[in-house]
Protein backbone atom coordinates (compact mmCIF):
# COMPACT_ATOMS: atom_id res chain seq x y z
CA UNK A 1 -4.05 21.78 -8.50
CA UNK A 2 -6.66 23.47 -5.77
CA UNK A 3 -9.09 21.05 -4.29
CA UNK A 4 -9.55 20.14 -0.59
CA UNK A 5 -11.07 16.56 1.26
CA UNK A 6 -14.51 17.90 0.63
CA UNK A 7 -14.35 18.37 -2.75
CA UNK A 8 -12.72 15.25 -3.69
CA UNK A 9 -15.21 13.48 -1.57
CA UNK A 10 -18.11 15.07 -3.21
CA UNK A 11 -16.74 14.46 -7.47
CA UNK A 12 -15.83 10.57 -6.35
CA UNK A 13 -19.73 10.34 -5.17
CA UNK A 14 -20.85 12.03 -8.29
CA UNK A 15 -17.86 11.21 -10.75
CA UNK A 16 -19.38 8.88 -13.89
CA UNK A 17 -17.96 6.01 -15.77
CA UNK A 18 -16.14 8.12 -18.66
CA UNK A 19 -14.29 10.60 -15.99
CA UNK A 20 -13.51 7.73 -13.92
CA UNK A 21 -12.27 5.51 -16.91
CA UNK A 22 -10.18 9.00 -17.53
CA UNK A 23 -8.58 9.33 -14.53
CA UNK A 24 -7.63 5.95 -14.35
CA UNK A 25 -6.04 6.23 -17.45
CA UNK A 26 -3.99 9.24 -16.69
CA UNK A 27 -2.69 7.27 -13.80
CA UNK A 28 -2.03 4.50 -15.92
CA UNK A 29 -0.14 6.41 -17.89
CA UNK A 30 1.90 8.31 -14.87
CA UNK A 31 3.00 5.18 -13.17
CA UNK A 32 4.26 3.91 -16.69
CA UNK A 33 6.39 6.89 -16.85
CA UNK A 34 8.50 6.87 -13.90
CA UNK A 35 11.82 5.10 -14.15
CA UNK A 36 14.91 6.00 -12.65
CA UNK A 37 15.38 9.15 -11.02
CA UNK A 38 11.93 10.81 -10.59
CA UNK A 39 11.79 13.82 -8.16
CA UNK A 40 12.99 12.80 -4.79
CA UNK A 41 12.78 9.11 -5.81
CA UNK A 42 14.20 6.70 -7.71
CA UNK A 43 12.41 3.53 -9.19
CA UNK A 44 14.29 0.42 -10.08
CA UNK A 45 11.58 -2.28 -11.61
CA UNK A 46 9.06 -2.00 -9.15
CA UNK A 47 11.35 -0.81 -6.09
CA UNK A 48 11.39 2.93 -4.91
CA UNK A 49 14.60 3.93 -3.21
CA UNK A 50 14.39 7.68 -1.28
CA UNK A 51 17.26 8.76 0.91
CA UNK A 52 15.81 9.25 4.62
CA UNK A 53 15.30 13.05 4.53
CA UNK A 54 11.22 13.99 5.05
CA UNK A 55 8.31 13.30 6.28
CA UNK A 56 6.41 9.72 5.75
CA UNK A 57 2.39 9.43 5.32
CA UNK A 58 2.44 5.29 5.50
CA UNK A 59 -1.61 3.95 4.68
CA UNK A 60 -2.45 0.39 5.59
CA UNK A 61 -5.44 -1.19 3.61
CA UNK A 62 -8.69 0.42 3.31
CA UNK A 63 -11.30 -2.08 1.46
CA UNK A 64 -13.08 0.68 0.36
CA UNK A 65 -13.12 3.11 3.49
CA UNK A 66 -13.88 5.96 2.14
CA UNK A 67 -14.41 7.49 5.90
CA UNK A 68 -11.16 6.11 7.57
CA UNK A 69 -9.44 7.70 3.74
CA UNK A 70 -11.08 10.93 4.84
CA UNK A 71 -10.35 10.95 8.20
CA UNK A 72 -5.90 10.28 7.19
CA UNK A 73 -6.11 12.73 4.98
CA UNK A 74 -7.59 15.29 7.79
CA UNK A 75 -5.42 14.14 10.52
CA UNK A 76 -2.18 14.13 8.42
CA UNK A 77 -3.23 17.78 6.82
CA UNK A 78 -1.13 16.11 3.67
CA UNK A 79 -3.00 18.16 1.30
CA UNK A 80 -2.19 21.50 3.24
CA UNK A 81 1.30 20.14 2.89
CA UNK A 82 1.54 20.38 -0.86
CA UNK A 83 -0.13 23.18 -0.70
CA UNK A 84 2.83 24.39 1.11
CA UNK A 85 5.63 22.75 -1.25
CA UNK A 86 6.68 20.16 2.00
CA UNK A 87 8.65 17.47 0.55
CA UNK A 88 5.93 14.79 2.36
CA UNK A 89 5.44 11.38 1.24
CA UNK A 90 2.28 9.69 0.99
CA UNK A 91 3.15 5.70 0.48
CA UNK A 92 -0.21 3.80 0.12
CA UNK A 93 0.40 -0.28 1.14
CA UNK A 94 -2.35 -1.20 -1.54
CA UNK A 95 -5.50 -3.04 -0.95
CA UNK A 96 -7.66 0.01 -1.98
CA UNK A 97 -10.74 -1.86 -2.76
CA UNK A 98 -12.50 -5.17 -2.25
CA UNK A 99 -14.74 -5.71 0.82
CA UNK A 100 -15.91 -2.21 1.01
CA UNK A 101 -19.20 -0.50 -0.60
CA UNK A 102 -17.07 2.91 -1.27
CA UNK A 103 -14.03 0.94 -2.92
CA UNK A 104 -14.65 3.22 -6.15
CA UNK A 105 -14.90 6.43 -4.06
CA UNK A 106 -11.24 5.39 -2.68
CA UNK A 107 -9.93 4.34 -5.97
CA UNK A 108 -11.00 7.99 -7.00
CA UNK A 109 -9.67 9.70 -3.85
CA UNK A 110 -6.44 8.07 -4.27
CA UNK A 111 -6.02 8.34 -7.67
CA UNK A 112 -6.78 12.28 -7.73
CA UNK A 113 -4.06 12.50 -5.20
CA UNK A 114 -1.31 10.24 -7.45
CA UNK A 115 -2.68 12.60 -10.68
CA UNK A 116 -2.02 16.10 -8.49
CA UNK A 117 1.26 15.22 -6.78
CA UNK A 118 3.03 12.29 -8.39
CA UNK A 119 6.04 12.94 -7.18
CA UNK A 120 5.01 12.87 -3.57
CA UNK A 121 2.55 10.47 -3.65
CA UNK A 122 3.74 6.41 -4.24
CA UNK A 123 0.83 3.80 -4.88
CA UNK A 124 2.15 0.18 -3.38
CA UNK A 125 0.36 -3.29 -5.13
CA UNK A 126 -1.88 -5.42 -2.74
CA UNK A 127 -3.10 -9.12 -3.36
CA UNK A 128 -6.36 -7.28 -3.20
CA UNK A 129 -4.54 -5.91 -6.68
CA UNK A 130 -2.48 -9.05 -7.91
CA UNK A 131 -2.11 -10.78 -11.15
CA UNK A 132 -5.00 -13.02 -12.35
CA UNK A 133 -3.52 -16.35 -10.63
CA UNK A 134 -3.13 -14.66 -7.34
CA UNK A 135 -7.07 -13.14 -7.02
CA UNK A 136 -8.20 -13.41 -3.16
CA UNK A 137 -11.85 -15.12 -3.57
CA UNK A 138 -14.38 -13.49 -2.69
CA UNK A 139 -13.01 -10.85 -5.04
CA UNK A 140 -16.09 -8.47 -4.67
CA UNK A 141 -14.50 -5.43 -6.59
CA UNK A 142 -16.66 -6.16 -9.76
CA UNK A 143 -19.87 -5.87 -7.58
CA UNK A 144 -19.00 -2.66 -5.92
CA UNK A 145 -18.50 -1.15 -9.54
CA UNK A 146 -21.81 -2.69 -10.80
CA UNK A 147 -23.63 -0.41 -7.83
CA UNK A 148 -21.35 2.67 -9.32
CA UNK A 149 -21.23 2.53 -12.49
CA UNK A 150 -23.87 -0.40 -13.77
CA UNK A 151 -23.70 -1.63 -17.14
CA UNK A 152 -20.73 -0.01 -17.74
CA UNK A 153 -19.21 -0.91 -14.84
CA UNK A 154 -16.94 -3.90 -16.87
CA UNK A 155 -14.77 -0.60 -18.55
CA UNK A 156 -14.03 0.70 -14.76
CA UNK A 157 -13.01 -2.82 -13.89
CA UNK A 158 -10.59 -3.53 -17.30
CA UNK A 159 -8.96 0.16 -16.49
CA UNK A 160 -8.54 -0.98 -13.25
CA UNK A 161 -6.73 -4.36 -14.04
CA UNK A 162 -4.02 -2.39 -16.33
CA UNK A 163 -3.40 0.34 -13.58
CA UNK A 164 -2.36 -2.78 -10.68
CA UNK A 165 0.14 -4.30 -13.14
CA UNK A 166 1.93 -0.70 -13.18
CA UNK A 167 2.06 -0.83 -9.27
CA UNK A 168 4.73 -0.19 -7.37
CA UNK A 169 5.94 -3.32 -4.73
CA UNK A 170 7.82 -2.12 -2.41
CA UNK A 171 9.56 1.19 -0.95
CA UNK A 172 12.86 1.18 0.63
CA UNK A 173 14.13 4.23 2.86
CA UNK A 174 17.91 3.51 2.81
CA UNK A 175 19.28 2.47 5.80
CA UNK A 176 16.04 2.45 7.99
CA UNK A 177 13.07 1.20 6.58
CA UNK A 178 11.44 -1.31 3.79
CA UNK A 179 7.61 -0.83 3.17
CA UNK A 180 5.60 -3.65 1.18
CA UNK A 181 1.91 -5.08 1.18
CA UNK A 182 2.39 -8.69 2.67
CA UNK A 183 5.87 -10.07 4.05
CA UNK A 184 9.30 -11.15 2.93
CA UNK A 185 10.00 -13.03 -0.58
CA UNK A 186 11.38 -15.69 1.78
CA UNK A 187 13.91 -16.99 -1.41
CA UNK A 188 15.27 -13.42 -2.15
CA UNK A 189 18.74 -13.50 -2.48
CA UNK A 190 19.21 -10.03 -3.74
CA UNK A 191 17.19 -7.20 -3.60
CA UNK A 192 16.97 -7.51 -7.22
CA UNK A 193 14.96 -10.53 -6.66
CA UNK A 194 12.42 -7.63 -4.79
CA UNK A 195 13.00 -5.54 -7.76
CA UNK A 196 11.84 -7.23 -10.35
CA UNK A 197 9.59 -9.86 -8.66
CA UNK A 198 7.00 -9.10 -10.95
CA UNK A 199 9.07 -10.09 -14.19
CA UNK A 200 9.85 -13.60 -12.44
CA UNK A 201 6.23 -14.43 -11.37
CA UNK A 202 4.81 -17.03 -11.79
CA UNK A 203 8.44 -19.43 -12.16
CA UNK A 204 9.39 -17.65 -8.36
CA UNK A 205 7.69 -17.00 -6.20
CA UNK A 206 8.67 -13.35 -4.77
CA UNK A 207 5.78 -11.52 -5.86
CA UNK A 208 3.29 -13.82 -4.19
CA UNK A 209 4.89 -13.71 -0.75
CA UNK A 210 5.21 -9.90 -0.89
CA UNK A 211 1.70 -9.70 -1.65
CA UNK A 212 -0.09 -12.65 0.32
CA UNK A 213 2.73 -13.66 3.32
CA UNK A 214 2.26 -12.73 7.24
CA UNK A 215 4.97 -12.93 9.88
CA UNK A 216 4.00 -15.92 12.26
CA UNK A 217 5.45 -15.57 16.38
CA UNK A 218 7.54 -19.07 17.12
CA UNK A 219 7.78 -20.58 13.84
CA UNK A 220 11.72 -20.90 12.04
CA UNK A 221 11.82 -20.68 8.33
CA UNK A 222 8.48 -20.84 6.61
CA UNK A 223 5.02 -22.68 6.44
CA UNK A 224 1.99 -22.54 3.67
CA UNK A 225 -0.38 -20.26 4.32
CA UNK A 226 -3.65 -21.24 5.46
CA UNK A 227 -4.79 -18.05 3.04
CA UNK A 228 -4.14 -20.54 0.04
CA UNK A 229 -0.94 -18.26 -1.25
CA UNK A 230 1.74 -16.78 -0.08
CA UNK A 231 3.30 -18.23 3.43
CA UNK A 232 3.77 -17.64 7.24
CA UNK A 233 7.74 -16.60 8.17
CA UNK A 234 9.80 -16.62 10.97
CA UNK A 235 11.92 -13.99 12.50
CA UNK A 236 14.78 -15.96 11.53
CA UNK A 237 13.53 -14.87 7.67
CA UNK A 238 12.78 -11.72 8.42
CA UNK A 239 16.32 -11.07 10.27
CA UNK A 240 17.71 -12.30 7.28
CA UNK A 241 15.84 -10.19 4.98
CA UNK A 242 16.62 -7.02 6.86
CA UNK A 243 20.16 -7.44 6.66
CA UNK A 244 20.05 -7.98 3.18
CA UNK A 245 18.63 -4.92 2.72
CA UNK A 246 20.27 -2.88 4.83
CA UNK A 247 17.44 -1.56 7.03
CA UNK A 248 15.93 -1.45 10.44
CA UNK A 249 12.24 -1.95 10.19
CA UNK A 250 9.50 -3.92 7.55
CA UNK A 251 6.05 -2.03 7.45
CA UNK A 252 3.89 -3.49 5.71
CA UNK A 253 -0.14 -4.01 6.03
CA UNK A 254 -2.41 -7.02 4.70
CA UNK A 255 -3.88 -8.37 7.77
CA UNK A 256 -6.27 -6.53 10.15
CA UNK A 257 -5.80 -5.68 13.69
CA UNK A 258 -8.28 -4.94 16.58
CA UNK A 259 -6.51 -1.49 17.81
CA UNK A 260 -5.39 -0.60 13.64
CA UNK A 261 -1.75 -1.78 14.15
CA UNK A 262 0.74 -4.96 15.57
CA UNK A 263 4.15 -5.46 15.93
CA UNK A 264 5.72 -8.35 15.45
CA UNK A 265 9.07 -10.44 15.35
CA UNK A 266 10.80 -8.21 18.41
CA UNK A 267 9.50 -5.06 16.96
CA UNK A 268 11.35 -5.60 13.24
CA UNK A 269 7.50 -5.85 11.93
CA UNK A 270 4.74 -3.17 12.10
CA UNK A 271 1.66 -3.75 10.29
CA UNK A 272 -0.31 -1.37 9.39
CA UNK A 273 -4.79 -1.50 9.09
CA UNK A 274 -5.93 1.41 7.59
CA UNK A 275 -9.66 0.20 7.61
CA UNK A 276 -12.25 0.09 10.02
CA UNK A 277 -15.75 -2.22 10.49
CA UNK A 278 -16.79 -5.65 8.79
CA UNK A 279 -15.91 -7.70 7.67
CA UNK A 280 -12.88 -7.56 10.03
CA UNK A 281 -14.99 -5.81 12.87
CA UNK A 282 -11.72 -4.11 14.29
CA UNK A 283 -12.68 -1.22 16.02
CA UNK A 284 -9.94 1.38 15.21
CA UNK A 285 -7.91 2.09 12.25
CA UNK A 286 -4.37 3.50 12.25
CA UNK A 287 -1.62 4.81 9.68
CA UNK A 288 2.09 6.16 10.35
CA UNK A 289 3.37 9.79 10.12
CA UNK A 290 6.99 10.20 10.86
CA UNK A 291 10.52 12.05 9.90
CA UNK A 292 12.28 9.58 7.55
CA UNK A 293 15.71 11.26 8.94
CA UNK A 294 15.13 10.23 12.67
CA UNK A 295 17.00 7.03 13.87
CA UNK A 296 15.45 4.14 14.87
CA UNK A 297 16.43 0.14 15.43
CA UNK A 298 12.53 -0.73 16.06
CA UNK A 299 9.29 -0.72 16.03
CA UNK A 300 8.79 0.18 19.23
CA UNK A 301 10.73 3.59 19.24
CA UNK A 302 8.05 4.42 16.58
CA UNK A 303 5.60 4.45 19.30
CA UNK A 304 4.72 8.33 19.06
CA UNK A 305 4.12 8.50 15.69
CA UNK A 306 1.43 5.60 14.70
CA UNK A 307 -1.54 7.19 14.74
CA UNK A 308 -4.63 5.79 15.84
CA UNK A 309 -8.03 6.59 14.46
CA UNK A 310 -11.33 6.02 16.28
């Protein structure tokens, strides 16, 4: 499929409510479809498993950042890279929309991508994207469609709800890396209980940590959140969630950060914020771009490739 940045900027400025309602459909309909082996991939419930052997394009949350979406996309020269056949993955942390005027634009941008490479491109669920008990409040989506779409904007937002409960939750490079919206399902005893969180919401509650949680520095175990869901973990539950799956690293995004990233818990956590301006007023953005076959133990030896956007 031939397009380029420009181009997809320009149709999600001028794309109307019946091509929009199409497209999410399609992508609806994509995400539905993949189950087991898929490509390079393989999905088990709402886990992807890849073996570490390409290039990563990691996205933090963009709130409707249409510019900071442009910008990645330019930087990272991912669509040159399909262009190209390069076995690059493009893992999106979720929270696409909310708090941002251009959250349709993004949903468009993003969703173009998923609909022209699906096998390279992996779409992860935010809270920003959760099930109808776990809403964040304000949940401002609804008015950014009204300025897109007006009275027709209620069809955008309806296609929308079906596409989130397809999402993906997590994405787990074997051996190195896991990569999920908010923070450890502090309970998990398996990484079934990751798998299939969604299936065992609301009675557990994995999905809502991996969604809502944030690592906390000097705490052991586990408090409530002050966000009203989810909660704040120690490293001691992070350690302990590593090991159990085998891996190095969590990167994950949810909460914003002045310079666009932070590491916590000894360098185990990265988080990634992919958006830039109010209402979080951080100043830059960053994302992650990095060979899934080189070694690492931490964060901090993944120094070189976070890139920061001004």
């Amino acid at each position: 499929m031939g397009f380029n940045v420009k181009q997809l900027v320009d149709k999600a400025f001028a794309v109307n409510i019946q091509e929009f309602a199409q497209l999410t459909d399609n992508v609806t309909k994509i995400l539905k479809a993949e189950e087991g082996l898929f490509g390079n991939l393989t999905l088990t419930g709402k886990l992807v498993v890849t073996e570490p052997e390409r290039e990563a394009i990691v996205v933090g949350d963009l709130h409707g950042d249409l510019e900071t979406l442009v910008q990645i996309l330019d930087d990272s020269k991912f669509i040159d890279k399909m262009r190209k056949r390069e076995e690059t993955l493009l893992v999106f942390l979720g929270d696409y929309g909310d708090r941002g005027v251009n959250s349709a634009e993004v949903f468009y941008v993003v969703f173009k991508l998923k609909e022209a490479y699906p096998l390279n491109v992996v779409l992860l669920r935010g809270n920003h994207e959760g099930p109808e008990d776990l809403l964040p409040s304000p949940h401002d989506l609804p008015i950014h469609l009204q300025r897109k779409f007006g009275a027709d904007w209620s069809t955008a937002y309806e296609k929308l709800r079906m596409l989130f409960d397809e999402l993906c939750l997590a994405v787990l490079v074997k051996q190195k890396i896991i990569m999920l919206h908010g923070g450890v399902p502090s309970a998990a005893k398996s990484i079934e209980d990751l798998a299939f969180a969604h299936r065992k919401h609301p009675a557990e509650r994995h999905l809502e940590e991996i969604l809502w949680s944030d690592p906390e520095e000097d705490l052991t175990g586990t408090l409530e959140s002050p966000r009203g869901a989810g909660k704040l973990f120690g490293k001691d539950v992070t350690d302990k969630f590593l090991r159990m799956l085998d891996v190095k690293i969590l990167v994950r995004g949810h909460e914003p950060a002045e310079t666009g990233y932070r590491i916590n818990h000894d360098g185990r956590i990265l988080t990634l914020f992919s958006r830039k301006g109010e209402p979080y007023y951080n100043s830059k953005a960053a994302y992650l771009m990095w060979n899934l076959s080189r070694d690492v133990m931490d964060v901090y030896e993944l120094a070189d490739s976070i890139r920061v956007l001004q």
